[in-house]
N, C-alpha and C. Protein backbone atom coordinates (compact mmCIF):
# COMPACT_ATOMS: atom_id res chain seq x y z
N UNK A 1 0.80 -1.20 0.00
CA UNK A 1 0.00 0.00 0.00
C UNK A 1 0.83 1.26 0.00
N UNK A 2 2.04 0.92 -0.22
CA UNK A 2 2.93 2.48 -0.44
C UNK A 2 2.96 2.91 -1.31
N UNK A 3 2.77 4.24 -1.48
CA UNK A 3 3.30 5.35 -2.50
C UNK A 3 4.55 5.80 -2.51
N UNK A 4 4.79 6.50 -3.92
CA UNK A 4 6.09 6.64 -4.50
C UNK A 4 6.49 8.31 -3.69
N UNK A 5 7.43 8.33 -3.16
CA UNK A 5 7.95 9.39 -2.16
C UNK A 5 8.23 10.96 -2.95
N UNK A 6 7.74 11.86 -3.22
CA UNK A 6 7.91 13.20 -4.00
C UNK A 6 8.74 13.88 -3.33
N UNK A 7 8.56 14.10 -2.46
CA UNK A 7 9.27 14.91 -1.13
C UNK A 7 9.80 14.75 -0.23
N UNK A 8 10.70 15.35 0.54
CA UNK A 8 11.65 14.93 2.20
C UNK A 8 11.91 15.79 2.57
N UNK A 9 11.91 15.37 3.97
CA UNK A 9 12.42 16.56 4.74
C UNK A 9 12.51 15.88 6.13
N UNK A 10 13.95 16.52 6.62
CA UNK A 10 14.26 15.94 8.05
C UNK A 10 13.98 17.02 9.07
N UNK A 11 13.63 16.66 10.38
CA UNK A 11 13.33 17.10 11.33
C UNK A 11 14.21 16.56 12.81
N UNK A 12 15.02 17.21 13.20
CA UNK A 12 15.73 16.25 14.70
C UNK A 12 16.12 14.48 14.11
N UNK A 13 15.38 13.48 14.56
CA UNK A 13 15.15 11.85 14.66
C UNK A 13 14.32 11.74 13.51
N UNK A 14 13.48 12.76 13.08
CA UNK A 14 12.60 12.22 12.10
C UNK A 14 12.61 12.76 10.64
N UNK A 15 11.78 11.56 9.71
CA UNK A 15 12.36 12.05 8.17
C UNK A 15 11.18 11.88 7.78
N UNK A 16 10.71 13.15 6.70
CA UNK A 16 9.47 12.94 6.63
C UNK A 16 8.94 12.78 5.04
N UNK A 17 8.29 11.68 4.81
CA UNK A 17 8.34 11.78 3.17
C UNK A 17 6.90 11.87 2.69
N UNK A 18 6.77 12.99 1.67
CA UNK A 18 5.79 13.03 0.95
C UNK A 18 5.34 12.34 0.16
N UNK A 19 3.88 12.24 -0.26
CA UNK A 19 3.77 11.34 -1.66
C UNK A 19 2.22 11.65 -1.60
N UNK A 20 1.67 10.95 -2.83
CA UNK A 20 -0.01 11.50 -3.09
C UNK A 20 -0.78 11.00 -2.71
N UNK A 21 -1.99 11.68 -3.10
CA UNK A 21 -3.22 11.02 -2.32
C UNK A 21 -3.06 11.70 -0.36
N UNK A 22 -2.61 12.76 -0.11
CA UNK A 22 -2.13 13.74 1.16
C UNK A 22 -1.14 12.51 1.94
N UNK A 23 -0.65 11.55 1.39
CA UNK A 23 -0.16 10.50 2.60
C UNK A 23 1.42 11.14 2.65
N UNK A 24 1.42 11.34 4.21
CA UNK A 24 3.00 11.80 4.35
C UNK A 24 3.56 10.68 5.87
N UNK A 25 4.87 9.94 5.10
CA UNK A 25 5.61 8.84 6.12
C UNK A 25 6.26 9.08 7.13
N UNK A 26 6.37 8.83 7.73
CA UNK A 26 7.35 9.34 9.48
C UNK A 26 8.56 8.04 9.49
N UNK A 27 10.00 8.44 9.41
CA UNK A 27 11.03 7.72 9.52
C UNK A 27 11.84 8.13 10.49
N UNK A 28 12.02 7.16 11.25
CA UNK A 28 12.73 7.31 12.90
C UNK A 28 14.29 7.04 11.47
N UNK A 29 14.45 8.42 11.87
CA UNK A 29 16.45 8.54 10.93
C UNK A 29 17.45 7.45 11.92
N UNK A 30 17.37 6.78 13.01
CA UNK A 30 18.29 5.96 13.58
C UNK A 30 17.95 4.70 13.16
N UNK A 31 16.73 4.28 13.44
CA UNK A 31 16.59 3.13 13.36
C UNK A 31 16.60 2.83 11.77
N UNK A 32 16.13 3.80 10.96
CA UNK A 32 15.82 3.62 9.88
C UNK A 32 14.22 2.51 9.50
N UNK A 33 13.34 2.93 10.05
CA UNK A 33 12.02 2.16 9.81
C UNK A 33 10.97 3.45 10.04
N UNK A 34 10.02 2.95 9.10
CA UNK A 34 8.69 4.28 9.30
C UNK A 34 7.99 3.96 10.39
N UNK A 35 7.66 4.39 10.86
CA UNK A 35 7.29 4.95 12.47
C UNK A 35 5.62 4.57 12.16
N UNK A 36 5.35 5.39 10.80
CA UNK A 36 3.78 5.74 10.67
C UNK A 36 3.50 6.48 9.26
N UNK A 37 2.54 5.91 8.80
CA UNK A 37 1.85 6.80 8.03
C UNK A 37 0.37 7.83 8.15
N UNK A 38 0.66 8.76 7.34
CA UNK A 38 -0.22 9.88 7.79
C UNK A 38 -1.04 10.14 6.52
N UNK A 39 -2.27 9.95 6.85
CA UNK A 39 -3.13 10.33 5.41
C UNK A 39 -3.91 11.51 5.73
N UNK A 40 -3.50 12.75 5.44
CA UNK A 40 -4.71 14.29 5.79
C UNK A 40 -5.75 14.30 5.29
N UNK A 41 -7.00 14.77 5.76
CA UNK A 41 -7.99 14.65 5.54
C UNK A 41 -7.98 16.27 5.00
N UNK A 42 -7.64 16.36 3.24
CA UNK A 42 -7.77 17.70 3.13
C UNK A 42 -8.91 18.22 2.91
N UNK A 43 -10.13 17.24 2.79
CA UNK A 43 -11.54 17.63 2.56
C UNK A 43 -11.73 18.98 3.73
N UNK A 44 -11.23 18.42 4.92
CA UNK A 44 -11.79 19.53 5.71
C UNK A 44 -11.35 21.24 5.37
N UNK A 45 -10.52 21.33 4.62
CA UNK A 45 -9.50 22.48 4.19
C UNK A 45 -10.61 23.32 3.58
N UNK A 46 -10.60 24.78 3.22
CA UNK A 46 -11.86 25.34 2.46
C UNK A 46 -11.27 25.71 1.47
N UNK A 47 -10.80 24.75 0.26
CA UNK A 47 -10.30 24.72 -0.83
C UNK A 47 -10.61 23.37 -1.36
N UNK A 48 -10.80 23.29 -2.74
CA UNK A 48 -10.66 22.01 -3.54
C UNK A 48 -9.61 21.60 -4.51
N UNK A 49 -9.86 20.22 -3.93
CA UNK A 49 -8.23 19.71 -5.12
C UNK A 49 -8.66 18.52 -5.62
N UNK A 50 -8.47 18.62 -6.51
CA UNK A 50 -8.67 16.90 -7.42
C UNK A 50 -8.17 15.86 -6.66
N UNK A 51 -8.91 15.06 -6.89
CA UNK A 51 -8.35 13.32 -6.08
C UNK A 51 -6.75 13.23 -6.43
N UNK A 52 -6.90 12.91 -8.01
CA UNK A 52 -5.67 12.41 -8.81
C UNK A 52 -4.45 13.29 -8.85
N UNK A 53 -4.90 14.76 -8.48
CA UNK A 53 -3.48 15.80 -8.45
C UNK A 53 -3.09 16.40 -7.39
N UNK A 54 -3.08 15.50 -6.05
CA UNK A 54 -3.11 16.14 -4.87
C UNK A 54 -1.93 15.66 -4.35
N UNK A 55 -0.52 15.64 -4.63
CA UNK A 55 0.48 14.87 -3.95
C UNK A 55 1.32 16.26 -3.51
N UNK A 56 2.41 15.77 -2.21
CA UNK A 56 2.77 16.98 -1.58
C UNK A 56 4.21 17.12 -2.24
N UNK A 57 4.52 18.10 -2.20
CA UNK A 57 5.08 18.80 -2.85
C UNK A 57 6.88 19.25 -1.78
N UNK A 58 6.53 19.51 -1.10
CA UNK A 58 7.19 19.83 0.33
C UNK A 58 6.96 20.29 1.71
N UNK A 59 7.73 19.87 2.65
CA UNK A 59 6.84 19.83 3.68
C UNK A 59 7.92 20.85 4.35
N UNK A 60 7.44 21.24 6.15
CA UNK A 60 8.46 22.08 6.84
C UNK A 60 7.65 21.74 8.33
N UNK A 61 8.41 21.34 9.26
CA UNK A 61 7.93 21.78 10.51
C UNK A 61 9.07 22.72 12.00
N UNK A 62 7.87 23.46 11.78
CA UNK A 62 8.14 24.71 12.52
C UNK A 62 7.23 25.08 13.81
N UNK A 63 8.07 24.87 15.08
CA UNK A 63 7.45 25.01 16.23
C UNK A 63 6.70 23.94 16.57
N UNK A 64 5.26 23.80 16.81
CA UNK A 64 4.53 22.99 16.68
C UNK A 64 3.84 22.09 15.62
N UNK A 65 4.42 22.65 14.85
CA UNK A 65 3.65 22.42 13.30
C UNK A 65 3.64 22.16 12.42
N UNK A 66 3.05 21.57 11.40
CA UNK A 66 3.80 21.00 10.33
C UNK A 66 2.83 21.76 8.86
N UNK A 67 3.75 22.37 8.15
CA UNK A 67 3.00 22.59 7.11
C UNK A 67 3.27 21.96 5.74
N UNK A 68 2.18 21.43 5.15
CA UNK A 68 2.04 20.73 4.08
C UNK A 68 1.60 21.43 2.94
N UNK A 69 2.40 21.15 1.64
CA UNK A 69 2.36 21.78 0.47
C UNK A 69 1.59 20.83 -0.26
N UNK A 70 0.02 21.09 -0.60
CA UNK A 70 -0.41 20.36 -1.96
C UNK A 70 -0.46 21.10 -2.95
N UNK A 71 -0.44 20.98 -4.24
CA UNK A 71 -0.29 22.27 -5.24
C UNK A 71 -0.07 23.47 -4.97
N UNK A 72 -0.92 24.56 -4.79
CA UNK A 72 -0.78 25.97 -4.45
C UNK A 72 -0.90 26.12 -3.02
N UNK A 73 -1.28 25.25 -2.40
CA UNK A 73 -1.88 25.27 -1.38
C UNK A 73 -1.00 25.38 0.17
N UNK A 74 -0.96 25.07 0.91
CA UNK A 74 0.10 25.37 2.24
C UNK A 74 -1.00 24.79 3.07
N UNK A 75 -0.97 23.51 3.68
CA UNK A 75 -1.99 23.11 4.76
C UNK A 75 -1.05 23.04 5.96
N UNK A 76 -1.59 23.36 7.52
CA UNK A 76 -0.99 23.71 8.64
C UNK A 76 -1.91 22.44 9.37
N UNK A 77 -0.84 21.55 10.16
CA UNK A 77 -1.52 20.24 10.99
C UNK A 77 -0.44 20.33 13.02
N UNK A 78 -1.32 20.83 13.42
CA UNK A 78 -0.42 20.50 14.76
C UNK A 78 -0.22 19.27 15.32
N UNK A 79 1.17 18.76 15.52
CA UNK A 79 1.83 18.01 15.74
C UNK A 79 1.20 17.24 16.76
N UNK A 80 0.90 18.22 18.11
CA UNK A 80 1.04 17.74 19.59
C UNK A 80 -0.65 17.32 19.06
N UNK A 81 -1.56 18.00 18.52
CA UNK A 81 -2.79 17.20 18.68
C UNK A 81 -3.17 16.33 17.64
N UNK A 82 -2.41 15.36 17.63
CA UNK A 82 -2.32 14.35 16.49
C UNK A 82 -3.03 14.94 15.33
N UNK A 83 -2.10 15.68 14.92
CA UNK A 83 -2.13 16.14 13.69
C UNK A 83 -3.33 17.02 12.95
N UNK A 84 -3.74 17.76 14.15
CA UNK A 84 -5.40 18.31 14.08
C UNK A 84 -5.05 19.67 12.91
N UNK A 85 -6.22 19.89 11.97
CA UNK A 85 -6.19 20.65 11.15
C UNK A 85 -5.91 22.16 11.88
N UNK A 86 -5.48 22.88 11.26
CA UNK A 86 -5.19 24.69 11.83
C UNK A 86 -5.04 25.33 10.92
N UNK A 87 -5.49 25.20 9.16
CA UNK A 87 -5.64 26.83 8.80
C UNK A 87 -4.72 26.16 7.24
N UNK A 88 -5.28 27.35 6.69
CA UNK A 88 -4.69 26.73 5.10
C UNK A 88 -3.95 28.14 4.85
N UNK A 89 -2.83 28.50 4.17
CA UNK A 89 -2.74 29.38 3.61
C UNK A 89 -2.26 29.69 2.27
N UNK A 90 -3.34 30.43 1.72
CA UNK A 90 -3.69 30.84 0.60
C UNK A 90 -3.49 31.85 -0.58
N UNK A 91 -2.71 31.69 -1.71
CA UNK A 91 -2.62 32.93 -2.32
C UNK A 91 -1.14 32.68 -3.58
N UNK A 92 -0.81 31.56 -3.24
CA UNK A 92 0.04 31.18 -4.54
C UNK A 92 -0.76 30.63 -5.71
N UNK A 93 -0.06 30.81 -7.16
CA UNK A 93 -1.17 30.21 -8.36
C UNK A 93 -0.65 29.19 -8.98
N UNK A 94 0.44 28.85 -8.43
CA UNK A 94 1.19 27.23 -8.92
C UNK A 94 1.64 26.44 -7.96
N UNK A 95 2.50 25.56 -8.15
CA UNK A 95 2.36 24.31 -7.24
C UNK A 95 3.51 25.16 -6.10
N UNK A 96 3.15 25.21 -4.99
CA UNK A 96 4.61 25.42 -4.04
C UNK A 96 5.90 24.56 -3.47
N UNK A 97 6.83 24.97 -4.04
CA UNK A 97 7.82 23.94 -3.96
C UNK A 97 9.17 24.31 -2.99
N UNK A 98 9.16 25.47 -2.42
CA UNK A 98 10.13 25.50 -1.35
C UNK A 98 9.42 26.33 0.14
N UNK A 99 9.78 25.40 1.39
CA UNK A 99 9.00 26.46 2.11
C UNK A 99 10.41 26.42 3.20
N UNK A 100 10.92 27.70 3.78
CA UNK A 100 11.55 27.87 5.47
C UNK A 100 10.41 28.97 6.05
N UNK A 101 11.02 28.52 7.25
CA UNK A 101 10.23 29.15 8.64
C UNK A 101 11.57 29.66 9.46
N UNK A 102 11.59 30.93 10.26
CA UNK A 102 12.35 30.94 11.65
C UNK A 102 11.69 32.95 11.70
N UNK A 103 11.57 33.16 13.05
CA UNK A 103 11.44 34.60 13.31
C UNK A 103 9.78 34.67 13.43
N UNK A 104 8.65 33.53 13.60
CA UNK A 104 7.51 33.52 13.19
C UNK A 104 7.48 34.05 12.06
N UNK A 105 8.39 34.18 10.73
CA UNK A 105 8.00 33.91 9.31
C UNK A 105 8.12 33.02 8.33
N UNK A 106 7.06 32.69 7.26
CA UNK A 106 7.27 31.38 6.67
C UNK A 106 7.39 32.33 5.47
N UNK A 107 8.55 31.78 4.51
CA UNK A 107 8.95 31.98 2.93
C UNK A 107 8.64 31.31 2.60
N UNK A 108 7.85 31.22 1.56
CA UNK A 108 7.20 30.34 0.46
C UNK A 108 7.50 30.81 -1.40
N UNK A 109 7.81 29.84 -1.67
CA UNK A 109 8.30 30.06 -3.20
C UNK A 109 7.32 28.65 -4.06
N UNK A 110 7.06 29.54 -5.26
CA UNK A 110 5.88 28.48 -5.94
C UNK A 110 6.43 28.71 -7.56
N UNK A 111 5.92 28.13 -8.20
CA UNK A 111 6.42 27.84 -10.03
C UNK A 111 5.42 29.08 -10.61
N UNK A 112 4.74 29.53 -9.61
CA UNK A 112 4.36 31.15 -10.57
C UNK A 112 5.01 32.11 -10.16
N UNK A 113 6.69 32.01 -10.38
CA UNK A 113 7.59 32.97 -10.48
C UNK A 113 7.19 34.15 -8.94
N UNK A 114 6.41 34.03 -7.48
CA UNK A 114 6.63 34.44 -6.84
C UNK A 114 7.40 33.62 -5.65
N UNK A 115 7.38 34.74 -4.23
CA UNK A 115 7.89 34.48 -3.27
C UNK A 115 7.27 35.17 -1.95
N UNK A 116 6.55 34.51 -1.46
CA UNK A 116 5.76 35.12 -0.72
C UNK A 116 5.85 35.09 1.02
N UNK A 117 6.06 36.00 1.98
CA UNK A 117 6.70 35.53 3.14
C UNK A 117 5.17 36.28 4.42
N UNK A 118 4.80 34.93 4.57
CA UNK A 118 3.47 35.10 5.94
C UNK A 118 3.84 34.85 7.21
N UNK A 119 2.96 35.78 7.71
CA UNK A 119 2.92 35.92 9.27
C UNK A 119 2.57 34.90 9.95
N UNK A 120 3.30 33.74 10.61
CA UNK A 120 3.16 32.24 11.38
C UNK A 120 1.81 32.49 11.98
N UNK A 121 1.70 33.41 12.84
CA UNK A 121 0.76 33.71 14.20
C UNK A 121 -0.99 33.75 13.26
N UNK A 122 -0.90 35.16 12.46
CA UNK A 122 -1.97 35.94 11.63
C UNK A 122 -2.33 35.10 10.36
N UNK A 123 -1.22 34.21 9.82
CA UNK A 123 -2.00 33.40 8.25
C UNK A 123 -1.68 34.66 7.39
N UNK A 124 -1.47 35.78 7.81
CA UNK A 124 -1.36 36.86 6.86
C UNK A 124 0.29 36.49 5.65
N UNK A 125 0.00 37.33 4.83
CA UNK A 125 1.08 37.89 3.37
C UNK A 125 1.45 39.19 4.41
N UNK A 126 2.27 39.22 4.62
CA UNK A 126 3.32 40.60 5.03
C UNK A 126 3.64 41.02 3.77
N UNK A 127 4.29 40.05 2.77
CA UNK A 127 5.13 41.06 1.59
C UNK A 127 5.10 39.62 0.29
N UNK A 128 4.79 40.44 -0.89
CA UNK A 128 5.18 38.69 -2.04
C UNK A 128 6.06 39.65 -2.67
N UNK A 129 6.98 39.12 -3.36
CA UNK A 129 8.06 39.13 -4.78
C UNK A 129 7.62 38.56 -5.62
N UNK A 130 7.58 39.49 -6.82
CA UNK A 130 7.77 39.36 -7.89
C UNK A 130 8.69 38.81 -8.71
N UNK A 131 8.02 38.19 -9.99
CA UNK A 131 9.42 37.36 -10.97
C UNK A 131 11.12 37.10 -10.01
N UNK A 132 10.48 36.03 -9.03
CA UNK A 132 11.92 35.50 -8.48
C UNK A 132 12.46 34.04 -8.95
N UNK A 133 11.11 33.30 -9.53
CA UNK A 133 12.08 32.48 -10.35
C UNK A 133 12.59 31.30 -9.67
N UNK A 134 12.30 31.34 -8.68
CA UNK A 134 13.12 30.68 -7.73
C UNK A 134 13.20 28.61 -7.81
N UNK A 135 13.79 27.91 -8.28
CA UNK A 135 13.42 26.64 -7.76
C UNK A 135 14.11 26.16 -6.43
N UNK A 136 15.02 27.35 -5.95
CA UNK A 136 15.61 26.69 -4.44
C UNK A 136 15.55 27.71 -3.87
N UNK A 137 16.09 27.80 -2.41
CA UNK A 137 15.58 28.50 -1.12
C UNK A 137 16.35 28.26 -0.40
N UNK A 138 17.46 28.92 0.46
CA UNK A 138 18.11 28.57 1.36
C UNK A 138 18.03 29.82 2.82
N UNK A 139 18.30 29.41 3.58
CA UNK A 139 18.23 30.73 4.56
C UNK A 139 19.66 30.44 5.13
N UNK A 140 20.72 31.78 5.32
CA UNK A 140 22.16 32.19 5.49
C UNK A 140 21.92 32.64 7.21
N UNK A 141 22.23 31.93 7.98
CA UNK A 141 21.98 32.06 9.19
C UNK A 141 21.13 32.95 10.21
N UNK A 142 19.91 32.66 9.59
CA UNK A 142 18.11 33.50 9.97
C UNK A 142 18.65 35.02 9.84
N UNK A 143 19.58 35.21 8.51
CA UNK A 143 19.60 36.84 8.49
C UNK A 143 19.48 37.30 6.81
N UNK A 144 19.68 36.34 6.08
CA UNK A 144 19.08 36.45 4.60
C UNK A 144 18.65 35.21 4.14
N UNK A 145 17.73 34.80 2.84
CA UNK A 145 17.27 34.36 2.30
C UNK A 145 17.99 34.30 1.02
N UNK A 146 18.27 33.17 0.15
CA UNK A 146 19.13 33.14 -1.28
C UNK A 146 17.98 32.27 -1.90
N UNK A 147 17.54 32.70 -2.95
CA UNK A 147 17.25 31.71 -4.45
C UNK A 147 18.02 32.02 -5.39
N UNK A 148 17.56 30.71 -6.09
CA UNK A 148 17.86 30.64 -7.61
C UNK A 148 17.29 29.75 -8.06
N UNK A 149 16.94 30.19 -9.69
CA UNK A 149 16.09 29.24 -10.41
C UNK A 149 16.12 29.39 -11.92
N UNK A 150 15.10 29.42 -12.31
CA UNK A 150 15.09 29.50 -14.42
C UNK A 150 15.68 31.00 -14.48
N UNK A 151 15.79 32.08 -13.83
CA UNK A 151 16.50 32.85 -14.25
C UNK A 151 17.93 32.88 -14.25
N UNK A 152 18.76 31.95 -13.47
CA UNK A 152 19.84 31.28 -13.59
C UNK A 152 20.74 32.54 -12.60
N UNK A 153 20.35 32.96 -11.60
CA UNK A 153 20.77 33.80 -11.11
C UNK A 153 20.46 33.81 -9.39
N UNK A 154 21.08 34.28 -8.74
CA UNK A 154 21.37 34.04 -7.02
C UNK A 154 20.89 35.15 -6.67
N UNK A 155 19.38 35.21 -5.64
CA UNK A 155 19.03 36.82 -5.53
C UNK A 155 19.47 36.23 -3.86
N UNK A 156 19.41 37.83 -2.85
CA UNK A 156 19.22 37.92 -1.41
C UNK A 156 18.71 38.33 -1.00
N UNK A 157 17.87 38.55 0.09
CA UNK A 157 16.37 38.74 0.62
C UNK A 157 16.74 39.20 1.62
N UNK A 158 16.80 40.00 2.52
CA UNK A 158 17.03 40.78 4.12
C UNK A 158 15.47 39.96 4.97
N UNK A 159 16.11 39.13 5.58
CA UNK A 159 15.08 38.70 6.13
C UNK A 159 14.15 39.33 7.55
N UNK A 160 15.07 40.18 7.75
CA UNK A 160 14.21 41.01 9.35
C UNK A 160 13.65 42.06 8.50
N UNK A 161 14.25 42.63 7.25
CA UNK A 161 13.61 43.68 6.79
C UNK A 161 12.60 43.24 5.42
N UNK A 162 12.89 42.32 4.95
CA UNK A 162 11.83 41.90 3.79
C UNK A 162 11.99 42.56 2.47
N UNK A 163 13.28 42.53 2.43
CA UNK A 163 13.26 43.38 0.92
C UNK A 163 14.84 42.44 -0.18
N UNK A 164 14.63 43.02 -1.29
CA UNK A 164 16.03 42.21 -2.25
C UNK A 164 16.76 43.36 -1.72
N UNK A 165 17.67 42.06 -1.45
CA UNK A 165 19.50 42.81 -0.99
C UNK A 165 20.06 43.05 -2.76
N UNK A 166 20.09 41.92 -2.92
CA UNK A 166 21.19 42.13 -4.17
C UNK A 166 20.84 40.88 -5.19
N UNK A 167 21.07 41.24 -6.17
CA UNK A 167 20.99 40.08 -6.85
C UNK A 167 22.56 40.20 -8.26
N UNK A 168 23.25 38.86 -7.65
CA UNK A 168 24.37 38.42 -8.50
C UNK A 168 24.13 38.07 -9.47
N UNK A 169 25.58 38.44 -10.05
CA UNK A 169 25.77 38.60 -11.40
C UNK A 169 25.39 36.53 -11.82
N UNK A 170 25.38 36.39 -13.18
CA UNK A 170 24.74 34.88 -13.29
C UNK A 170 26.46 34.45 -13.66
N UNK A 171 26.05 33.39 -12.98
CA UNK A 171 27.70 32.27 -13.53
C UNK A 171 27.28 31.07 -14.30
N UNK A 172 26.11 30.71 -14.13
CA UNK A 172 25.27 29.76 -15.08
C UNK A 172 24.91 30.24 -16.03
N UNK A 173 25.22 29.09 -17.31
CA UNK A 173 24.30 28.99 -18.45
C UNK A 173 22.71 28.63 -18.34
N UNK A 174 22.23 27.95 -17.61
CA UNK A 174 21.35 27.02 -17.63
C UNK A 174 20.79 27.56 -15.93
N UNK A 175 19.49 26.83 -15.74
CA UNK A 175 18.67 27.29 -14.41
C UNK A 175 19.53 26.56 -13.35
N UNK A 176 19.02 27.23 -12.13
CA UNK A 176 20.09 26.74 -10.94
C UNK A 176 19.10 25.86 -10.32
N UNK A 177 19.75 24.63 -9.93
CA UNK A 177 18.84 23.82 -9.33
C UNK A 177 19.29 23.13 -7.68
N UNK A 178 19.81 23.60 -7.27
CA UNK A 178 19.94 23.78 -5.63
C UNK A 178 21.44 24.39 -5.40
N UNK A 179 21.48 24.62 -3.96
CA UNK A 179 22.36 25.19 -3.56
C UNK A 179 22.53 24.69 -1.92
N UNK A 180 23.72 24.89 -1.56
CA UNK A 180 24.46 24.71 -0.23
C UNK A 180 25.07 25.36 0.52
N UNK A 181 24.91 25.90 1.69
CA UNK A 181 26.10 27.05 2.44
C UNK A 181 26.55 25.94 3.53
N UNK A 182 28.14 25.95 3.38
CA UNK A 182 28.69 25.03 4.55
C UNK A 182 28.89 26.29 5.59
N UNK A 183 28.56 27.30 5.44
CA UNK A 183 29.39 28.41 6.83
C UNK A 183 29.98 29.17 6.48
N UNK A 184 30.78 28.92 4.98
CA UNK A 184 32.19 29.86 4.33
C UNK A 184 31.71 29.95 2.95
N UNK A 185 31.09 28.49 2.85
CA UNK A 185 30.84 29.14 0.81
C UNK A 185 29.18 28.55 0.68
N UNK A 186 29.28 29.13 -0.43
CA UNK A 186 28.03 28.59 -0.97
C UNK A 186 28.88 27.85 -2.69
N UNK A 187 27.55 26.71 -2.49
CA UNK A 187 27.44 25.86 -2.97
C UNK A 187 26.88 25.73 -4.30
N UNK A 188 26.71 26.27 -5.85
CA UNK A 188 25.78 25.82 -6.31
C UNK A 188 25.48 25.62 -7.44
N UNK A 189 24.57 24.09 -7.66
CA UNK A 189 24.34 23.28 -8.87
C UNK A 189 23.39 24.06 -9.68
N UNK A 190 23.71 23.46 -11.03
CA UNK A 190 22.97 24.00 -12.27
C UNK A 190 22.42 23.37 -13.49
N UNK A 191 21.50 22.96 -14.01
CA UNK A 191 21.28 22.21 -15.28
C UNK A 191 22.52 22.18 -16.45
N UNK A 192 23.53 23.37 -16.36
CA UNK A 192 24.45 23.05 -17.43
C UNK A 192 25.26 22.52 -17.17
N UNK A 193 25.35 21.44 -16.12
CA UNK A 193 26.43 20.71 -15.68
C UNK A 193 27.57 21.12 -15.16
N UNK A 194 27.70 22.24 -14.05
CA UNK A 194 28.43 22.97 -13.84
C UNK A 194 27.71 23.35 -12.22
N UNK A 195 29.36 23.27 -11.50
CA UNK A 195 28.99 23.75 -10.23
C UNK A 195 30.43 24.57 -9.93
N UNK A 196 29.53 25.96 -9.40
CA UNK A 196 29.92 26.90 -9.02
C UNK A 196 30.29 27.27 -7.36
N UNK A 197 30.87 27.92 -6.73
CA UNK A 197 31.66 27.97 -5.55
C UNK A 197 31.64 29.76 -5.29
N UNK A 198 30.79 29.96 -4.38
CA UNK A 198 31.05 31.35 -3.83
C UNK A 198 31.28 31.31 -2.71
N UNK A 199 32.59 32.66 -2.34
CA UNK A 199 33.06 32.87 -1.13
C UNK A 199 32.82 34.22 -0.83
């Protein structure tokens, strides 16, 4: 009865894998065995999604909470009350594919070229970006925000203040498709077969 895994994401001991039909797996990272599976009941959500196109996308848990990406969508499940529904949030127009949290703010980046950063507490949009393009997301020690994506280019985000720092010059031919900060450099891969090294 398993589904094919779309998504991951680790948490402390636990690894959490996405896949469709809302079912998301719980993997104890020591032992290496799933703990549990989780099927959301997104009916209760006040949004509709097709049966057949509802698989998650990426997940994040933050504080108490775990938020789940189905298409555009952002569903919020608290942890401590086995996984009780708390609030959808709303307002991306393509599938969302990168989410961080820290400062009670969540960044959210989706395939309709925005970037949108809400208030944990309120469900509110504080601020969205425009044409960012983004297919990755990293946060530089809870004091900026870096993407890059089909524009093949590394923007920075001031994260206490909410605005573009800067956006670098492109070293890629081709879209950037993740990136890494060990502490000293950043890290980052690209569709043209080429990985780049900033210090």
């Amino acid at each position: 009865g398993s589904q094919p895994v779309i998504s991951i994401f680790r948490r402390r001991n636990k690894v959490y894998g996405g896949s469709f039909f809302n079912i998301i797996y719980v993997w104890d990272a020591k032992k290496m065995v799933c703990q549990m599976n989780i099927q959301f009941d997104i009916l209760k959500a006040p949004v509709e999604i097709k049966q057949h196109d509802n698989w998650v996308s990426c997940m994040l848990v933050y504080k108490r909470l775990l938020y789940v990406a189905v298409k555009k969508f952002i569903f919020i499940y608290d942890m401590k009350k086995n996984y009780e529904f708390r609030g959808c949030l709303e307002g991306h127009n393509d599938v969302v594919i990168k989410m961080i949290a820290n400062n009670n703010q969540l960044w959210s980046c989706s395939r309709d070229g925005t970037m949108r950063v809400w208030d944990v507490k309120t469900k509110k949009v504080l601020t969205v970006f425009e044409n960012v393009q983004a297919q990755c997301m990293i946060s530089i020690e809870e004091v900026q925000i870096l993407t890059g994506g089909f524009d093949r280019v590394i923007k920075s985000f001031d994260q206490k203040e909410m605005y573009l720092r800067k956006t670098f010059k492109e070293k890629h031919s081709r879209e950037v498709t993740c990136m890494l900060w060990t502490g000293e450099q950043l890290w980052v891969g690209s569709l043209d077969k080429t990985l780049s090294i900033w210090t």
